[in-house]
PDB file of N, CA and C in Angstrom:
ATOM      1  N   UNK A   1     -40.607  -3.227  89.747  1.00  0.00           N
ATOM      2  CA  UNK A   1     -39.613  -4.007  90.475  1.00  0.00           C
ATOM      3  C   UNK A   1     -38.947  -3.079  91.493  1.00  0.00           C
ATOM      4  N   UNK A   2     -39.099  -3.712  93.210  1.00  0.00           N
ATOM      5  CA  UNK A   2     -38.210  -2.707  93.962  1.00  0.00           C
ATOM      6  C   UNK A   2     -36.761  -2.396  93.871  1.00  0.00           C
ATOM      7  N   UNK A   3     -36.303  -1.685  94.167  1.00  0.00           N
ATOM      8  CA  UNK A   3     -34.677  -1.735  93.876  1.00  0.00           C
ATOM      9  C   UNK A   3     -33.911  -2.672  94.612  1.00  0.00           C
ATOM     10  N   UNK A   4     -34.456  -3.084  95.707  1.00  0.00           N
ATOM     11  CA  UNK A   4     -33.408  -3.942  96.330  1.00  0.00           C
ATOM     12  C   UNK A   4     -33.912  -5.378  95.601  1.00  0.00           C
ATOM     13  N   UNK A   5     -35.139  -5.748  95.255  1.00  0.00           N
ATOM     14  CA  UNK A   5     -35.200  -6.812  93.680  1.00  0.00           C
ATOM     15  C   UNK A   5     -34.135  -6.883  93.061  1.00  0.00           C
ATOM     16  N   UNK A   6     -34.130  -5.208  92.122  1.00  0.00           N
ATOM     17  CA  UNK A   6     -33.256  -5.578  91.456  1.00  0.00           C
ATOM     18  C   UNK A   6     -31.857  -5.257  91.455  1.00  0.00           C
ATOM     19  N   UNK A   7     -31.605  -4.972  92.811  1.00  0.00           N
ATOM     20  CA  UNK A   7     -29.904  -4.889  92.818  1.00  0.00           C
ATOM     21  C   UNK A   7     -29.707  -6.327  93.244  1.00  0.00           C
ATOM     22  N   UNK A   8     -30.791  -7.146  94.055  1.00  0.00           N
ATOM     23  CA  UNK A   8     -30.329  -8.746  94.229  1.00  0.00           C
ATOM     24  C   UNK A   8     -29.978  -9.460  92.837  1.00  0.00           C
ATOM     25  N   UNK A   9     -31.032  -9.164  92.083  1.00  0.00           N
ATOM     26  CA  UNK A   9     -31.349  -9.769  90.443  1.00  0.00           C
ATOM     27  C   UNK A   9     -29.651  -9.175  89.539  1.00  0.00           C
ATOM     28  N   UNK A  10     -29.273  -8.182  89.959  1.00  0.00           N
ATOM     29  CA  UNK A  10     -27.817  -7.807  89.341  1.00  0.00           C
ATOM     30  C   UNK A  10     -26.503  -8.396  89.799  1.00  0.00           C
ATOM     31  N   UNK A  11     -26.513  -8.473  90.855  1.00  0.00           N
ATOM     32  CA  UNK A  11     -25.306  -9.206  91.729  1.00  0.00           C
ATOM     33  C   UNK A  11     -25.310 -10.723  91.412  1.00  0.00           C
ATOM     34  N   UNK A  12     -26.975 -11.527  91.494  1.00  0.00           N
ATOM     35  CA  UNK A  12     -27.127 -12.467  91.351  1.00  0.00           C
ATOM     36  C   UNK A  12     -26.592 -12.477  90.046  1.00  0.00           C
ATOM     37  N   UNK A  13     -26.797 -12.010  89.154  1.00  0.00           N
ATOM     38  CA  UNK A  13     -26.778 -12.592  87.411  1.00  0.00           C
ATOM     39  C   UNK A  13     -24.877 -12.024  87.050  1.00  0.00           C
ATOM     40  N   UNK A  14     -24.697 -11.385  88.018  1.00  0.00           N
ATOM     41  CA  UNK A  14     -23.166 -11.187  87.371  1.00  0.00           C
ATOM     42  C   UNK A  14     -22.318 -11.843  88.384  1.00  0.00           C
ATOM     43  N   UNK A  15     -22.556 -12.568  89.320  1.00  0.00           N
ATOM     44  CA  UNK A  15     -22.044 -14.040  89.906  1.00  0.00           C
ATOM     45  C   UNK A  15     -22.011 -14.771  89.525  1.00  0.00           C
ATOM     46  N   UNK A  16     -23.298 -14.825  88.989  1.00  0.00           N
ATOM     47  CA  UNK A  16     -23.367 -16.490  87.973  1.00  0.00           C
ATOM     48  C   UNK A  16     -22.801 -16.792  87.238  1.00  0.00           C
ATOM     49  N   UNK A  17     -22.649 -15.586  86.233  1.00  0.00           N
ATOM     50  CA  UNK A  17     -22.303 -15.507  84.839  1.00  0.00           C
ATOM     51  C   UNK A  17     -20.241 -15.635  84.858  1.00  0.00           C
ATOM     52  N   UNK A  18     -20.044 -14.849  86.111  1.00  0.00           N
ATOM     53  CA  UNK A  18     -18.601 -14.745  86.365  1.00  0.00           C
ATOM     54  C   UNK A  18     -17.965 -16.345  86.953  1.00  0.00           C
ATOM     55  N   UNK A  19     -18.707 -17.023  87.413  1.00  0.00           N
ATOM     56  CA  UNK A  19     -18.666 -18.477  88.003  1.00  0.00           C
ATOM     57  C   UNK A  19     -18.832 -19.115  87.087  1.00  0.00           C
ATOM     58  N   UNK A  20     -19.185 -19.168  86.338  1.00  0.00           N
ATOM     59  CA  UNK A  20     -20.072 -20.164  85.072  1.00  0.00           C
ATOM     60  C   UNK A  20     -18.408 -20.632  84.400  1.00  0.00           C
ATOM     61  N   UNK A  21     -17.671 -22.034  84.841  1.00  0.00           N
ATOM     62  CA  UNK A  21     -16.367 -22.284  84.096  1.00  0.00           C
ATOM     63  C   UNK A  21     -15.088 -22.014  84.301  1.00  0.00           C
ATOM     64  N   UNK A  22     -15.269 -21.410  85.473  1.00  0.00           N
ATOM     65  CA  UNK A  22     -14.368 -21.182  86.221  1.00  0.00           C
ATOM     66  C   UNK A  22     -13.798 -21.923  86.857  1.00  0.00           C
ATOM     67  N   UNK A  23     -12.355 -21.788  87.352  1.00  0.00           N
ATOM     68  CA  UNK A  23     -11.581 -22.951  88.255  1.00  0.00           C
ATOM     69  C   UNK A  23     -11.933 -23.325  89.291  1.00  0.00           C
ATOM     70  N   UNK A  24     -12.732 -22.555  89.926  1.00  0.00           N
ATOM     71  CA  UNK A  24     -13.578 -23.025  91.408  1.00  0.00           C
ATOM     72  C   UNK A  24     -14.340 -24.394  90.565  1.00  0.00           C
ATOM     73  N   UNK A  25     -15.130 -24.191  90.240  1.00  0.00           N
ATOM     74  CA  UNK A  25     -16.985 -24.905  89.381  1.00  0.00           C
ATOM     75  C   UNK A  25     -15.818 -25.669  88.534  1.00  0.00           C
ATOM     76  N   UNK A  26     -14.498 -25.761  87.695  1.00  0.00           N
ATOM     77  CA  UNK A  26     -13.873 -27.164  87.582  1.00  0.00           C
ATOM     78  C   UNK A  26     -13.375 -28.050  88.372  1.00  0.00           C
ATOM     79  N   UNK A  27     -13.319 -27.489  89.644  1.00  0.00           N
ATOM     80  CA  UNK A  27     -12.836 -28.366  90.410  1.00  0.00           C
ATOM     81  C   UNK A  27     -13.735 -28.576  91.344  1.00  0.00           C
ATOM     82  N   UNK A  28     -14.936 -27.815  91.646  1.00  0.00           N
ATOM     83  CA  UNK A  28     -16.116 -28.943  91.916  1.00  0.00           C
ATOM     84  C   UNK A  28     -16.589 -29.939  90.894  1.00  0.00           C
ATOM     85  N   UNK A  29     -16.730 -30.074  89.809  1.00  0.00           N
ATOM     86  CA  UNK A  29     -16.795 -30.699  88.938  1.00  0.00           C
ATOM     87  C   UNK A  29     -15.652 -32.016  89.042  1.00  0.00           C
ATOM     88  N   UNK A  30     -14.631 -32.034  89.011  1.00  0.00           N
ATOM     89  CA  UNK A  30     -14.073 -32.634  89.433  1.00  0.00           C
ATOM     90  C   UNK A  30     -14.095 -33.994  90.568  1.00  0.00           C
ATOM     91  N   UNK A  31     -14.222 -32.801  91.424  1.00  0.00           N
ATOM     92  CA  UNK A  31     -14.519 -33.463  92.998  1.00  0.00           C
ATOM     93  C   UNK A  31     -15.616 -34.649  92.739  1.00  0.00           C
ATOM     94  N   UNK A  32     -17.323 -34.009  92.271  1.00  0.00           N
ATOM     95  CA  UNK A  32     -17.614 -34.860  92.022  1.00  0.00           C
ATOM     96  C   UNK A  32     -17.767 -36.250  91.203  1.00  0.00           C
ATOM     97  N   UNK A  33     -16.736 -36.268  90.098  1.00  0.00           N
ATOM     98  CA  UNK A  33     -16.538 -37.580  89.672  1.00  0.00           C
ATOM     99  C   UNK A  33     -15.595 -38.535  89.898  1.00  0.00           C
ATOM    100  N   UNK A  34     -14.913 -37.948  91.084  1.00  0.00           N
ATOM    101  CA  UNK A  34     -14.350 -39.098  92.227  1.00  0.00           C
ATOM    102  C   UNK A  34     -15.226 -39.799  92.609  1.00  0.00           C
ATOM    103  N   UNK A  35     -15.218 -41.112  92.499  1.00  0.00           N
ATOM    104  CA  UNK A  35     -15.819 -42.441  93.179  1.00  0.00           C
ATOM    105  C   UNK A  35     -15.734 -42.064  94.349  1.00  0.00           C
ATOM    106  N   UNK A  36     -16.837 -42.532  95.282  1.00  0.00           N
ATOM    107  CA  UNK A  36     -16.866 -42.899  96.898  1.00  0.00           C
ATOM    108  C   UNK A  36     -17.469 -41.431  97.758  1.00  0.00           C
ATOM    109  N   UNK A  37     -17.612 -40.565  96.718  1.00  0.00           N
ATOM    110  CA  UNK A  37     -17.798 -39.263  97.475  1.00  0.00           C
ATOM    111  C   UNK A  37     -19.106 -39.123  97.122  1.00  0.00           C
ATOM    112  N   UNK A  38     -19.926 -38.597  97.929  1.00  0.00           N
ATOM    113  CA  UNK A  38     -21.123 -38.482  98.193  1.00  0.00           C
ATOM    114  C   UNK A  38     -21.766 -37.202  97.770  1.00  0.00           C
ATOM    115  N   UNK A  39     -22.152 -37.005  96.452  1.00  0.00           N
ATOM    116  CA  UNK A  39     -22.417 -35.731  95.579  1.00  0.00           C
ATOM    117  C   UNK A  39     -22.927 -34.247  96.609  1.00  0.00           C
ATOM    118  N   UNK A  40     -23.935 -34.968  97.465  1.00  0.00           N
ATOM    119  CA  UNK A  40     -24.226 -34.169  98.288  1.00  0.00           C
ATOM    120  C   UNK A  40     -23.055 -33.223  99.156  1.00  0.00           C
ATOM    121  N   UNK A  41     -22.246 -33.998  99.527  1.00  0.00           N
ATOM    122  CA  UNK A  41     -21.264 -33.399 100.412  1.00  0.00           C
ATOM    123  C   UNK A  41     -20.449 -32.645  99.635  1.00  0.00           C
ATOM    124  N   UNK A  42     -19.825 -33.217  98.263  1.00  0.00           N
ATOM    125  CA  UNK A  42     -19.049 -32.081  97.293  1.00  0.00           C
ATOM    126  C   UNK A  42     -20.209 -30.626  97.194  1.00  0.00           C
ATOM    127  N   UNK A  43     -21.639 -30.793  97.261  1.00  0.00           N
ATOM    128  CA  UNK A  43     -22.081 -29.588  97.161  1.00  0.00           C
ATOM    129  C   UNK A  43     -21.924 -28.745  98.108  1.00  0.00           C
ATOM    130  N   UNK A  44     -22.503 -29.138  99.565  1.00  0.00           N
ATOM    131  CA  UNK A  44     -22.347 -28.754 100.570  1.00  0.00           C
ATOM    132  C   UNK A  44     -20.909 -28.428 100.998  1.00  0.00           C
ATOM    133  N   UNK A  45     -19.877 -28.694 100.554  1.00  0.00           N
ATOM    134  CA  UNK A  45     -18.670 -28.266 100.970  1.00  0.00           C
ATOM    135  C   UNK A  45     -18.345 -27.132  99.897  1.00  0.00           C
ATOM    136  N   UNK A  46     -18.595 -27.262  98.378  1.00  0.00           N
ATOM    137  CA  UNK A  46     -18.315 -26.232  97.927  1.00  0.00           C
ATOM    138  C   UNK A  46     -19.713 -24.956  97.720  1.00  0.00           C
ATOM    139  N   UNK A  47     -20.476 -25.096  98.217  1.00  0.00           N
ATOM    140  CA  UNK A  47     -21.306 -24.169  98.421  1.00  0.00           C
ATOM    141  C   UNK A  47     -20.572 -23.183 100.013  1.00  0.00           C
ATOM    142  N   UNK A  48     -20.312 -23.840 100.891  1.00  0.00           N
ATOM    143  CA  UNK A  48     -20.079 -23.363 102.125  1.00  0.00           C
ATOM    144  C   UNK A  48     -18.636 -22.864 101.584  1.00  0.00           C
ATOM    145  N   UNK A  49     -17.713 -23.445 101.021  1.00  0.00           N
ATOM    146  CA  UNK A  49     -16.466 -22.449 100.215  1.00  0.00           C
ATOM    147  C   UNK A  49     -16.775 -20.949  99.310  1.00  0.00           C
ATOM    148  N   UNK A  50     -17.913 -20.820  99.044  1.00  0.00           N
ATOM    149  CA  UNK A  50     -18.507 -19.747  98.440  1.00  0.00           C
ATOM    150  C   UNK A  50     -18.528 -19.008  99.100  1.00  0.00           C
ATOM    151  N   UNK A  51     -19.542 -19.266  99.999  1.00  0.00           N
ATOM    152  CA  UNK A  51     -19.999 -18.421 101.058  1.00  0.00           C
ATOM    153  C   UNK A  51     -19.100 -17.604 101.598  1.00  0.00           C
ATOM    154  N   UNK A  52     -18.306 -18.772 102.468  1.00  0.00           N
ATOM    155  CA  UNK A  52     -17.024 -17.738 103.141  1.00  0.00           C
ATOM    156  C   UNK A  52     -16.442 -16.708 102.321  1.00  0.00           C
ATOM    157  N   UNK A  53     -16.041 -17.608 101.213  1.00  0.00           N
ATOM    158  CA  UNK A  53     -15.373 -16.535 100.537  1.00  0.00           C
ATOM    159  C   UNK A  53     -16.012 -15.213  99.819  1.00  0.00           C
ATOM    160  N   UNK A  54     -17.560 -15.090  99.691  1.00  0.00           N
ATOM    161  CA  UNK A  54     -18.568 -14.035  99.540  1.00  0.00           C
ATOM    162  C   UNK A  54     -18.028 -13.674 100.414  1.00  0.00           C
ATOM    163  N   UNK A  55     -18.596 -13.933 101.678  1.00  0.00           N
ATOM    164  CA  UNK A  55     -18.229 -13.258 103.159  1.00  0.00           C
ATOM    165  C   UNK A  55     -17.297 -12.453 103.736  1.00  0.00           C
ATOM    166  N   UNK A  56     -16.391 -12.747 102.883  1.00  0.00           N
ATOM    167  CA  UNK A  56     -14.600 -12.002 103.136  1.00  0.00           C
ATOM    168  C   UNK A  56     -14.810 -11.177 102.228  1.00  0.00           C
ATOM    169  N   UNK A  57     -15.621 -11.512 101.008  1.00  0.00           N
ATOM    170  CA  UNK A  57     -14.899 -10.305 100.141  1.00  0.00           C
ATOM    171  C   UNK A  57     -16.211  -9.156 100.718  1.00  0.00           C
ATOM    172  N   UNK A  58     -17.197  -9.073 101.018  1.00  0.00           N
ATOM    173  CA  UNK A  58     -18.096  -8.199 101.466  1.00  0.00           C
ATOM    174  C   UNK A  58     -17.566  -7.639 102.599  1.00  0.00           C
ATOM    175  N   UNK A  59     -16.927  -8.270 103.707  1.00  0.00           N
ATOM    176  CA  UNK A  59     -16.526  -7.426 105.137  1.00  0.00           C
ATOM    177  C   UNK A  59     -15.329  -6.396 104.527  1.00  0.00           C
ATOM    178  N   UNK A  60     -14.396  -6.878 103.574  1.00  0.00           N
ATOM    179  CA  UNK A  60     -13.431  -6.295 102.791  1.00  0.00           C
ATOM    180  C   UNK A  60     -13.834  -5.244 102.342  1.00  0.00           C
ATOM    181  N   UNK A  61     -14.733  -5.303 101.209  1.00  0.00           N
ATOM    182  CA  UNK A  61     -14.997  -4.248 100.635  1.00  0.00           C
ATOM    183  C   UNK A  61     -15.911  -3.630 101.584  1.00  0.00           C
ATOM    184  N   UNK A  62     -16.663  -3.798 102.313  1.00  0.00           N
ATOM    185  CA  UNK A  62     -17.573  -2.717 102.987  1.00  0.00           C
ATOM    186  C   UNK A  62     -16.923  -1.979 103.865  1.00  0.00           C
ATOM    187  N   UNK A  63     -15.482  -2.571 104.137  1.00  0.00           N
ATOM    188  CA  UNK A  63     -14.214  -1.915 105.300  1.00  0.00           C
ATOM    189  C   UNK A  63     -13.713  -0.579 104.814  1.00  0.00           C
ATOM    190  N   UNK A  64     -13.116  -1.551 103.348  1.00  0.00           N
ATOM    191  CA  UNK A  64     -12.554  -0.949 102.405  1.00  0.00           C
ATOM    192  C   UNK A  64     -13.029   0.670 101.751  1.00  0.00           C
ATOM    193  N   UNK A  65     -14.390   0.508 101.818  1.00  0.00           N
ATOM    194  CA  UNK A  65     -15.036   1.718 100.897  1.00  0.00           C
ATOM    195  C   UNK A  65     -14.722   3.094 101.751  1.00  0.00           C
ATOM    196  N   UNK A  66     -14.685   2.875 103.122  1.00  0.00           N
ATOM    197  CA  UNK A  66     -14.627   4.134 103.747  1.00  0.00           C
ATOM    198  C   UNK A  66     -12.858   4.546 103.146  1.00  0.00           C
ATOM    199  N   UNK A  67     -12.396   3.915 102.960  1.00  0.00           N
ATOM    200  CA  UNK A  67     -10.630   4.242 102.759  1.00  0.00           C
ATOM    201  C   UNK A  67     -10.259   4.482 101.175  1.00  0.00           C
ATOM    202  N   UNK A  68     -11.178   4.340 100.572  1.00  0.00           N
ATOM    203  CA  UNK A  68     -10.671   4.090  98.868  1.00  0.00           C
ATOM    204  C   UNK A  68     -12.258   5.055  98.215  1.00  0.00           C
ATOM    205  N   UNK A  69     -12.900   5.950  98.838  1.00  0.00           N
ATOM    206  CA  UNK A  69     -13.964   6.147  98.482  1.00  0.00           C
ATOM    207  C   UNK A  69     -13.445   7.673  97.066  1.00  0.00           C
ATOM    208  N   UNK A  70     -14.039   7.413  95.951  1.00  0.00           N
ATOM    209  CA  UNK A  70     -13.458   7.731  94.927  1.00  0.00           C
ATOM    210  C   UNK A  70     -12.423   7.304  94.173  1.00  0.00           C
ATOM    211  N   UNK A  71     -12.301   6.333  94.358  1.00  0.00           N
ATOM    212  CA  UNK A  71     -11.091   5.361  93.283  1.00  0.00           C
ATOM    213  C   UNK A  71     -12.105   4.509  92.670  1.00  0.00           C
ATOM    214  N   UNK A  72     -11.609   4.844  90.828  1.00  0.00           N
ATOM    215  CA  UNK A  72     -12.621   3.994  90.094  1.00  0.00           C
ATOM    216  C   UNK A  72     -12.460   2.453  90.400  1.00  0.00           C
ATOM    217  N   UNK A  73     -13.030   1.603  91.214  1.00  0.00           N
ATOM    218  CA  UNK A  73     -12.727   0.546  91.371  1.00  0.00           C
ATOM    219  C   UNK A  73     -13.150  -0.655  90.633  1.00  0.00           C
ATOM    220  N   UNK A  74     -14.563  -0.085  89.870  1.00  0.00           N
ATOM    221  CA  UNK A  74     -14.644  -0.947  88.307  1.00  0.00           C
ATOM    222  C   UNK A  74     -13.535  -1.101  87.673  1.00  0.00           C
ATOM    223  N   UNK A  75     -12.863   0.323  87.450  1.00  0.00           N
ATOM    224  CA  UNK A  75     -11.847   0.176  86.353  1.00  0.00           C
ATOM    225  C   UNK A  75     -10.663  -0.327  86.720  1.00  0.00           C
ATOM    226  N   UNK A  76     -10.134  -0.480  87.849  1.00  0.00           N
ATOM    227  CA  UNK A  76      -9.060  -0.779  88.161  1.00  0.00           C
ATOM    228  C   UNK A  76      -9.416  -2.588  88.489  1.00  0.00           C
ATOM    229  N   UNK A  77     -10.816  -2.953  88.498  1.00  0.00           N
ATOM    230  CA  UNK A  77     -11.151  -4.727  88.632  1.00  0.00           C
ATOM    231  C   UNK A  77     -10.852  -5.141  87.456  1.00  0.00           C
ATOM    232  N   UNK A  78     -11.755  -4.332  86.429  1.00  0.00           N
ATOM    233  CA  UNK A  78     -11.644  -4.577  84.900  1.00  0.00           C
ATOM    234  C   UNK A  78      -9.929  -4.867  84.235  1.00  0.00           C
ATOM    235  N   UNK A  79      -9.116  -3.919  85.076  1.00  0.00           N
ATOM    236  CA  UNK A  79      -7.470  -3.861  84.393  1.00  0.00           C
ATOM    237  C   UNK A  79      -7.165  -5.067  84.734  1.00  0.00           C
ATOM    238  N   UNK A  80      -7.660  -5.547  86.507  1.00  0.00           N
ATOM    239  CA  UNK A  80      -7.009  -6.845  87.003  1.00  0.00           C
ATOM    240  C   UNK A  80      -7.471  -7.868  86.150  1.00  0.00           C
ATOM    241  N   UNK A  81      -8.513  -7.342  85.282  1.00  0.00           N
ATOM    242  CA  UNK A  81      -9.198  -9.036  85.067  1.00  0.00           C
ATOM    243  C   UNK A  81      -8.441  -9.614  83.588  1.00  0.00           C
ATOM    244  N   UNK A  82      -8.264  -8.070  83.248  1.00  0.00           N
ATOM    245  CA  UNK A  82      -7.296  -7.870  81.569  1.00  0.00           C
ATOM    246  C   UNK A  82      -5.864  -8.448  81.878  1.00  0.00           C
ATOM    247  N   UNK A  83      -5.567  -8.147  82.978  1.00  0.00           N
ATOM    248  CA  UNK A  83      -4.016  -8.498  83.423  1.00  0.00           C
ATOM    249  C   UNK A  83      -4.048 -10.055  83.515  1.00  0.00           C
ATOM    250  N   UNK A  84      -4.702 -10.298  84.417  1.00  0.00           N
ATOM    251  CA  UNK A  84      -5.088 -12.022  84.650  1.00  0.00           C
ATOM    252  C   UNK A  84      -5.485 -13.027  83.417  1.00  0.00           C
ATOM    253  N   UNK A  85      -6.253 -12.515  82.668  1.00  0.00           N
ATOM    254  CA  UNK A  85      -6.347 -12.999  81.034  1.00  0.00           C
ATOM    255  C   UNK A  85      -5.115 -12.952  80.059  1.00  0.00           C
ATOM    256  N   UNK A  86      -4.279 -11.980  79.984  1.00  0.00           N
ATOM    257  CA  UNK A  86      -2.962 -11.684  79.333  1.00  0.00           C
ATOM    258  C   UNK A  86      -2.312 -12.903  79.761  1.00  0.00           C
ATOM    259  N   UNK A  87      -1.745 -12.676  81.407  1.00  0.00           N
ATOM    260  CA  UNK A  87      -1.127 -13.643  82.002  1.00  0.00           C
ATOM    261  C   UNK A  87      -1.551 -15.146  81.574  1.00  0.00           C
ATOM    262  N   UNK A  88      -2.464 -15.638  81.470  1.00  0.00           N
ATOM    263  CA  UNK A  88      -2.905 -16.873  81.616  1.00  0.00           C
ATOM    264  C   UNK A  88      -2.560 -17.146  79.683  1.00  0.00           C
ATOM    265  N   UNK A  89      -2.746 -16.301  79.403  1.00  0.00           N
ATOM    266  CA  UNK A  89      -2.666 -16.938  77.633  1.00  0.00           C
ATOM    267  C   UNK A  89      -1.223 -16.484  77.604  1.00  0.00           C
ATOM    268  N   UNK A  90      -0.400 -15.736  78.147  1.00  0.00           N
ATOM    269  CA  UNK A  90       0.610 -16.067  77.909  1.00  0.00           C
ATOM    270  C   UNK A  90       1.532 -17.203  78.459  1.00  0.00           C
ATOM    271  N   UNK A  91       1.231 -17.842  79.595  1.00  0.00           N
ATOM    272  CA  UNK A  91       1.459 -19.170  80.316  1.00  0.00           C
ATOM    273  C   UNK A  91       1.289 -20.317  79.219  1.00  0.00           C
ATOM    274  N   UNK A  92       0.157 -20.043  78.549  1.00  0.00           N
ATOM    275  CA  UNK A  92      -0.171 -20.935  77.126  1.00  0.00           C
ATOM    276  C   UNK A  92       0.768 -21.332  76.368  1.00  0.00           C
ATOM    277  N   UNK A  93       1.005 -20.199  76.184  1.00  0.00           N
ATOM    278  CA  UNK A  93       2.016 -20.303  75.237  1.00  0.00           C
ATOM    279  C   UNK A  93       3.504 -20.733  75.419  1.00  0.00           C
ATOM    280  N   UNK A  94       3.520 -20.380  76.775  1.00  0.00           N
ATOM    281  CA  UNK A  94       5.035 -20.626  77.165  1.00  0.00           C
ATOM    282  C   UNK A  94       5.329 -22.355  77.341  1.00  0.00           C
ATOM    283  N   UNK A  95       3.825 -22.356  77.630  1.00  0.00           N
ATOM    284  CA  UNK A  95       4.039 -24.279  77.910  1.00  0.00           C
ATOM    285  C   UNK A  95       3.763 -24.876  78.966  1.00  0.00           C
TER     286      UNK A  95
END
C-alpha cells in the first residue's frame, strides 16, 4: 500500500468514525425527516457544509503549522476533546 493510500485510508477512517453521531449527522438526520424537503438537497447541502468546513480547517492548520511547529497538538486536541466531554455531562446534570 502507497503511503499517500494510506494516509488517505487514515484521515478517511478517523473522520468517519469522529462524525459517526455527532451533532452535525443529528441534525442532518433531522433535516431529513422534515416533510417537503427533498432528501437529495438535505445531502447536497450538508455534504457542501462539510466541505467548507474541511476547507477552513485545512487552510488553518496548514497556516497554522509554520507558527505552532513543535507544540504537541494531539495532546492539547485530545485535552479539548476531554474538556468538551466533562462540559457536556456536566450540563447533564445541571438540567
Amino acid at each position: 500500500m502507497s503511503q499517500s493510500l494510506a494516509a488517505f485510508l487514515t484521515v478517511f477512517v478517523t473522520v468517519f468514525l469522529a462524525e459517526l453521531g455527532d451533532k452535525t449527522q443529528l441534525a442532518t438526520l433531522l433535516y431529513s425527516t422534515e416533510g417537503g424537503r427533498s432528501p437529495w438537497l438535505v445531502f447536497l447541502a450538508a455534504s457542501a457544509a462539510l466541505i467548507a468546513a474541511t476547507g477552513l480547517a485545512v487552510v488553518v492548520g496548514t497556516a497554522g503549522a509554520r507558527f505552532i511547529e513543535g507544540v504537541p497538538l494531539k495532546l492539547i486536541a485530545g485535552l479539548g476533546f476531554i474538556a468538551i466531554g466533562v462540559w457536556t455531562v456536566a450540563q447533564h446534570f445541571r438540567g
